[in-house]
N, C-alpha and C. Protein backbone atom coordinates (compact mmCIF):
# COMPACT_ATOMS: atom_id res chain seq x y z
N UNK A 1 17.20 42.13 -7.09
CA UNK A 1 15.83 41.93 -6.67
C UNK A 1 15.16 40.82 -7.49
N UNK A 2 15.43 41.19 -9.06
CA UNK A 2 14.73 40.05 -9.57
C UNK A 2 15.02 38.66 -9.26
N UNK A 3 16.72 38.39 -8.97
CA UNK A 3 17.34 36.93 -8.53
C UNK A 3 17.02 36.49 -7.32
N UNK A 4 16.37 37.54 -6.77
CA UNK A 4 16.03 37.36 -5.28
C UNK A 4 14.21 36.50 -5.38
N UNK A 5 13.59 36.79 -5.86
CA UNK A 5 12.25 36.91 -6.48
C UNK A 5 12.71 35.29 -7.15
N UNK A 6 13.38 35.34 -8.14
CA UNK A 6 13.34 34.13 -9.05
C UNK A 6 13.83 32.73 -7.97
N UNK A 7 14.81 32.87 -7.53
CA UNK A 7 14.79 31.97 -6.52
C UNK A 7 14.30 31.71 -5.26
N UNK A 8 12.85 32.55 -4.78
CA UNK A 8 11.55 32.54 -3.92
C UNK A 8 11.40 31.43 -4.79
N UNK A 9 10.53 31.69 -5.72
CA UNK A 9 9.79 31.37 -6.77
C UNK A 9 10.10 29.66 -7.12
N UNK A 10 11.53 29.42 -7.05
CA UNK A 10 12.25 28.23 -7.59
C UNK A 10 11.86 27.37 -6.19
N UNK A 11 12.39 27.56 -5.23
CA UNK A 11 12.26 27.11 -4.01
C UNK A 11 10.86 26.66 -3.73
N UNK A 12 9.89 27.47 -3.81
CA UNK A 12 8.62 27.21 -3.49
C UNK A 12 7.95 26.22 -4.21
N UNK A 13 8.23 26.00 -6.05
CA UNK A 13 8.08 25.06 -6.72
C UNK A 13 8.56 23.41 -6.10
N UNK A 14 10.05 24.02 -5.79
CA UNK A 14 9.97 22.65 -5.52
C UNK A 14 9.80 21.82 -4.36
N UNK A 15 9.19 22.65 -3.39
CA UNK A 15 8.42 22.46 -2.09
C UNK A 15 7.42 22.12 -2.69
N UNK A 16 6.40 22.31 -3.09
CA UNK A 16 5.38 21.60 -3.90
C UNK A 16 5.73 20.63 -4.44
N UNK A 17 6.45 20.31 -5.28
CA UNK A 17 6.73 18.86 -5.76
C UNK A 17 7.39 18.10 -5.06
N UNK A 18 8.11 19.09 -3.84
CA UNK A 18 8.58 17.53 -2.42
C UNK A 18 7.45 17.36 -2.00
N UNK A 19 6.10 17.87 -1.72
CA UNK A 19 4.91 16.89 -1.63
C UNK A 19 4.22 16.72 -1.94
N UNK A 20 4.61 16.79 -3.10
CA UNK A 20 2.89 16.22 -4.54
C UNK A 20 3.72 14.58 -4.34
N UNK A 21 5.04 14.12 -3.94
CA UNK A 21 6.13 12.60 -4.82
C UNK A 21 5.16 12.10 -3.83
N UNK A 22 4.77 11.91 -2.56
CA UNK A 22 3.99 10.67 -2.06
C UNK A 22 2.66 10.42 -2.69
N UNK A 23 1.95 11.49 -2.89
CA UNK A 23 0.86 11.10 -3.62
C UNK A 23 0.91 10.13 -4.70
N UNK A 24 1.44 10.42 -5.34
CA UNK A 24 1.94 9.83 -6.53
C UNK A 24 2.35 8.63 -6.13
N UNK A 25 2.99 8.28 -5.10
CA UNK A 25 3.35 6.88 -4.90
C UNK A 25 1.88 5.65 -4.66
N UNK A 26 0.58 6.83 -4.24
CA UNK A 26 0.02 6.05 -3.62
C UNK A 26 -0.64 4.66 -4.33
N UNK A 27 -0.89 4.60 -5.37
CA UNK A 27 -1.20 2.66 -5.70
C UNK A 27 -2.48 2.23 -5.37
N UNK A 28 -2.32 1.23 -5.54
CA UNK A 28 -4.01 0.39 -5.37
C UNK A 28 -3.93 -0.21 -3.76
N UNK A 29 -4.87 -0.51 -3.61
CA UNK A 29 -5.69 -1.32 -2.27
C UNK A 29 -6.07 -2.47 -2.58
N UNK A 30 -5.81 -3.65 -1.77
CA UNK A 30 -6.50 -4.95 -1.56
C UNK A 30 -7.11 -5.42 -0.25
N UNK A 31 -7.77 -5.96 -0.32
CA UNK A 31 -8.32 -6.20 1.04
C UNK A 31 -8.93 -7.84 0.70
N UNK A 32 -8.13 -8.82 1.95
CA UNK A 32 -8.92 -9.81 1.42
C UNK A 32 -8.14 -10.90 2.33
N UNK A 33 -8.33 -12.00 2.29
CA UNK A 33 -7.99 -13.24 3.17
C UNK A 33 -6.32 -13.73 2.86
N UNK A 34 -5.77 -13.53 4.01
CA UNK A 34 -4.63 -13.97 3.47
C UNK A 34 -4.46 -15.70 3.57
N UNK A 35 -3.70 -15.56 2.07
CA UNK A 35 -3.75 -17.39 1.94
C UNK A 35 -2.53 -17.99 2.56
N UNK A 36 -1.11 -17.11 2.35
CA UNK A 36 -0.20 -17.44 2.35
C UNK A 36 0.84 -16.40 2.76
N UNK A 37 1.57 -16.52 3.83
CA UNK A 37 2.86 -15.23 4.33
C UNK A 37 3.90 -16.23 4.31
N UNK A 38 5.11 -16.05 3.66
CA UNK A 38 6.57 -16.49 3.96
C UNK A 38 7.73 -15.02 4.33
N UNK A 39 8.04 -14.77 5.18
CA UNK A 39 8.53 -13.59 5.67
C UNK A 39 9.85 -14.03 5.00
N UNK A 40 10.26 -15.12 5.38
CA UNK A 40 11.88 -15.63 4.45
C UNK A 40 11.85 -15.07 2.88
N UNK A 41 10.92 -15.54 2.01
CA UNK A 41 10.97 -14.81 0.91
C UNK A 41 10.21 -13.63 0.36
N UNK A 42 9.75 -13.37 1.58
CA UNK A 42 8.96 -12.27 1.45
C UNK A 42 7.99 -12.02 0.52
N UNK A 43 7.11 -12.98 0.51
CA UNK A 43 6.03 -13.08 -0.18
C UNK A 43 4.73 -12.85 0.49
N UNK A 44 3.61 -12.78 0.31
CA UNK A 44 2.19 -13.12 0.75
C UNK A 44 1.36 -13.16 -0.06
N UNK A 45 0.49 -13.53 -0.13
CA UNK A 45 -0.40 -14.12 -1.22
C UNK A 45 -2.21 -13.39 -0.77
N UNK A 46 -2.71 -13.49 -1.36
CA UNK A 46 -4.27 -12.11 -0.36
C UNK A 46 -5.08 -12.61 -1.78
N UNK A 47 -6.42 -13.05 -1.04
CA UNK A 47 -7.66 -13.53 -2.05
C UNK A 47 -8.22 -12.44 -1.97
N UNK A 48 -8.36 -11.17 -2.68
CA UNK A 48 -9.27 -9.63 -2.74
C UNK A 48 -10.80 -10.05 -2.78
N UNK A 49 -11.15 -9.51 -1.69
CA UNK A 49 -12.18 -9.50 -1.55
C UNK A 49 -14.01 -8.12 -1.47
N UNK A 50 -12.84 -7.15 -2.06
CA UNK A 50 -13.63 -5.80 -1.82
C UNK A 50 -13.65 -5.27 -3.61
N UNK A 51 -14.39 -4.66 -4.07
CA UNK A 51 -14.29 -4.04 -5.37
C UNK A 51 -12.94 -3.16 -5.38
N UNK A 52 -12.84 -2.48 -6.35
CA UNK A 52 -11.48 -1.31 -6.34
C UNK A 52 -12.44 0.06 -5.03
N UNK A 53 -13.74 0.08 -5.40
CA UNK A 53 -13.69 1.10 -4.57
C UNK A 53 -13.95 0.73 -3.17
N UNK A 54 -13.72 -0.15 -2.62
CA UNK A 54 -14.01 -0.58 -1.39
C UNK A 54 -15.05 -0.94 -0.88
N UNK A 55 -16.60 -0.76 -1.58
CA UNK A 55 -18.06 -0.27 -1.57
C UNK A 55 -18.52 -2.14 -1.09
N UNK A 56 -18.32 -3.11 -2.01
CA UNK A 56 -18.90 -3.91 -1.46
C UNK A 56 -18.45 -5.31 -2.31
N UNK A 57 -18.52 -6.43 -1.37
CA UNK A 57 -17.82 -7.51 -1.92
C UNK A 57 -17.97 -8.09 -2.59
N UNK A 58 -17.10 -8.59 -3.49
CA UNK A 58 -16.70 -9.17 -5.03
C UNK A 58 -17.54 -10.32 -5.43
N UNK A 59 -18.58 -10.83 -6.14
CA UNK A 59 -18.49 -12.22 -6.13
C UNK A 59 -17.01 -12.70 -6.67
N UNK A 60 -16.90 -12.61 -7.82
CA UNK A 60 -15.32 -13.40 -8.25
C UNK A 60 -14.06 -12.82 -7.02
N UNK A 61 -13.70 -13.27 -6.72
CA UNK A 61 -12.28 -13.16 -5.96
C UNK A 61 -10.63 -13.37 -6.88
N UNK A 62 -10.00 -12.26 -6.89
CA UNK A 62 -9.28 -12.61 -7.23
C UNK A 62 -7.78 -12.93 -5.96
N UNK A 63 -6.83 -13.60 -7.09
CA UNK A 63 -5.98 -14.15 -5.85
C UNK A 63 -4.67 -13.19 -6.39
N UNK A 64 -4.01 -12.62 -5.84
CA UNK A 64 -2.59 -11.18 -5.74
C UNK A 64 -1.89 -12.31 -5.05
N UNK A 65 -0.13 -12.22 -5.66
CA UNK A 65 0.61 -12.46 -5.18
C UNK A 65 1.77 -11.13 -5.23
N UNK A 66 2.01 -10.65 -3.50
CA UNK A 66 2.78 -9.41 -3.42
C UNK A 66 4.34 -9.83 -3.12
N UNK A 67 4.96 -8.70 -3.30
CA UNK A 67 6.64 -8.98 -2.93
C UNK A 67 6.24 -7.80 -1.82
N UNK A 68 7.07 -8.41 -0.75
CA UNK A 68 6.98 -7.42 0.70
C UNK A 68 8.47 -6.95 0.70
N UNK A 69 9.18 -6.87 -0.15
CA UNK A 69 10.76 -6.26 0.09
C UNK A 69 10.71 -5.29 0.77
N UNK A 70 10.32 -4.07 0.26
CA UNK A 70 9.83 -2.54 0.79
C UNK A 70 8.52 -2.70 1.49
N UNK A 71 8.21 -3.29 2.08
CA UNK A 71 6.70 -2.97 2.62
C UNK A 71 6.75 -2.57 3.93
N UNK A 72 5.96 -1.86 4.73
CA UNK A 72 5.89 -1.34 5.90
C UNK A 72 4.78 -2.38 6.55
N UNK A 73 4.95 -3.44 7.58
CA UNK A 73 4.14 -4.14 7.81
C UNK A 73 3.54 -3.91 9.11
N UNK A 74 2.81 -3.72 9.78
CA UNK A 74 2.38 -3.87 11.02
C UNK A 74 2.04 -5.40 11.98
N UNK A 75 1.39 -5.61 12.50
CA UNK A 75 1.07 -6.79 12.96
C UNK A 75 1.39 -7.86 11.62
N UNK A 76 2.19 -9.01 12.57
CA UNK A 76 2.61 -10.17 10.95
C UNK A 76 1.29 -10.73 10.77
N UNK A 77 0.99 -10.78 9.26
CA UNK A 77 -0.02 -11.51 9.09
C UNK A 77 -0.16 -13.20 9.25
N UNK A 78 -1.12 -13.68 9.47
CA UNK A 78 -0.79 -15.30 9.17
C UNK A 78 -2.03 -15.74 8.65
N UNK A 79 -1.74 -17.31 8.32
CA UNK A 79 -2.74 -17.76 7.19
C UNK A 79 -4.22 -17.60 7.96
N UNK A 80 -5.28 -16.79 6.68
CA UNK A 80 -6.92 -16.99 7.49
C UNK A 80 -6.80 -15.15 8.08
N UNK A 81 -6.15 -14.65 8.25
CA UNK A 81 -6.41 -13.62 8.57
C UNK A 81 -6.81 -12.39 7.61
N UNK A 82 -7.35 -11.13 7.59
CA UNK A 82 -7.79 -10.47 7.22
C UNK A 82 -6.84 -9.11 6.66
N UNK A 83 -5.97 -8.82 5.88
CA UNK A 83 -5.03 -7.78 5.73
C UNK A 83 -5.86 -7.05 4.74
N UNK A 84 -5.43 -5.45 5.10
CA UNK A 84 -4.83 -4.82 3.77
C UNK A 84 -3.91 -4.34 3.27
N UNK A 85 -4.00 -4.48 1.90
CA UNK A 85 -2.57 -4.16 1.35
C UNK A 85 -2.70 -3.14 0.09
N UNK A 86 -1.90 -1.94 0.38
CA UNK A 86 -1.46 -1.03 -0.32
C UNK A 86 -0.38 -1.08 -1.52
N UNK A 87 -0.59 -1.24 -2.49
CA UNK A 87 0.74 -1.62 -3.40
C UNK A 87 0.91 -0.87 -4.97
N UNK A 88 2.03 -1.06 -5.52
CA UNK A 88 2.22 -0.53 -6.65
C UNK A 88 2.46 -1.94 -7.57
N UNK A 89 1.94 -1.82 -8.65
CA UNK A 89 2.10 -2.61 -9.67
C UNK A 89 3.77 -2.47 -10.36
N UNK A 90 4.95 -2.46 -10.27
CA UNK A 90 6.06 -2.43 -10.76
C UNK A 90 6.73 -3.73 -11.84
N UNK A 91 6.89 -2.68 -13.05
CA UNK A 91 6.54 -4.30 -14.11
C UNK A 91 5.75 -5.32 -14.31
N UNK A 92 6.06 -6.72 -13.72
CA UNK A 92 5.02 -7.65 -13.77
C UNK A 92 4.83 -7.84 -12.17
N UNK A 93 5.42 -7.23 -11.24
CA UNK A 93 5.25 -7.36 -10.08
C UNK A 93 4.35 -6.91 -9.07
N UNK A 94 3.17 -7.30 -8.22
CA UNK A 94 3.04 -6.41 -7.17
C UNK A 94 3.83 -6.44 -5.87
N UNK A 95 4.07 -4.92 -5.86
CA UNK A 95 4.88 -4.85 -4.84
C UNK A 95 4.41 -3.74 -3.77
N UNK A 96 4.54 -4.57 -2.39
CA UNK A 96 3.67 -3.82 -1.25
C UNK A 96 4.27 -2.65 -0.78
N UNK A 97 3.37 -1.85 -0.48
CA UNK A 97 4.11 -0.58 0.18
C UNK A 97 3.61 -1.14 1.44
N UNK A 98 2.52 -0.86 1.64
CA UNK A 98 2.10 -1.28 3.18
C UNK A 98 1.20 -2.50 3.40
N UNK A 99 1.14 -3.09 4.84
CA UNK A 99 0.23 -3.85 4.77
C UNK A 99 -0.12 -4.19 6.50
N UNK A 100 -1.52 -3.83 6.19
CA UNK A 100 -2.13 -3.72 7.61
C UNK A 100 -2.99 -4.92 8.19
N UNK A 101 -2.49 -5.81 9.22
CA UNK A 101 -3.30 -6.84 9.46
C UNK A 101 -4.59 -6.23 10.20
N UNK A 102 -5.92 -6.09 9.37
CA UNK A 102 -7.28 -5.96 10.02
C UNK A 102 -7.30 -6.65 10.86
N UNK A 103 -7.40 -8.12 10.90
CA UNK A 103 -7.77 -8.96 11.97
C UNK A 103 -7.11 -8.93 13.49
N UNK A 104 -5.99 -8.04 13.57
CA UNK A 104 -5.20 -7.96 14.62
C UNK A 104 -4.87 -6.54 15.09
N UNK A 105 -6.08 -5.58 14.24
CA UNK A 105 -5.77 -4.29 14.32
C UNK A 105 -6.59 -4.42 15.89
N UNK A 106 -5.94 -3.34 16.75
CA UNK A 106 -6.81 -2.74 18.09
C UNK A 106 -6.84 -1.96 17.98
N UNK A 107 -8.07 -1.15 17.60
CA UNK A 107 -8.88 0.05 16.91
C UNK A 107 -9.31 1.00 18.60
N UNK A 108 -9.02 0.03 19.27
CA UNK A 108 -9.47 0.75 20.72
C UNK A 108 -8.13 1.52 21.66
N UNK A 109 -6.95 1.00 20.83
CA UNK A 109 -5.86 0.70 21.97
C UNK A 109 -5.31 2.35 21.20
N UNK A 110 -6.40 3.27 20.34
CA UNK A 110 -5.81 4.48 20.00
C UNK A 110 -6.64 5.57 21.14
């Protein structure tokens, strides 16, 4: 009974921590003009244009250069358009998890 009990117990733990790992993945937000997409090296480049909390826009702009290796992209971005991008800082790298072209989103077509 008790081994029966202890491995409920074990199981259920780590059902909880199979979905606490995405949270944890989740990373910062950018939102901002894209300057530059090369899909060949998988780069893009995004002038941030929103604070960290999204609330309201930056005077200084800063300029992010992301690695899209792993990234989940939707509509391709291109230069002048409006993305956001979801990413993790890895070493000296940012690297995209996702990245959503605003400017080409159809918010109607749901």
């Amino acid at each position: 009974m008790k081994s029966t009990r202890l491995l409920i117990v074990t199981i259920v733990c780590l059902a909880v921590l199979a979905l606490a790992a995405p949270v944890a993945q989740a990373g910062e937000v950018v939102q901002g003009v894209c300057l530059s997409y090369d899909p060949q090296s998988k780069t893009m480049t995004v002038k941030n244009e929103l604070d960290p909390a999204g609330l309201k826009r930056l005077n200084q702009k800063e300029i992010y250069v992301f690695d899209l290796s792993i990234a989940k992209i939707g509509a391709s971005p291109e230069k002048g358009n409006i993305v956001r991008v979801a990413f993790q800082k890895i070493q000296d790298k940012n690297v995209a998890l996702k990245v959503m072209n605003v400017s080409k989103q159809d918010i109607r077509a749901k």
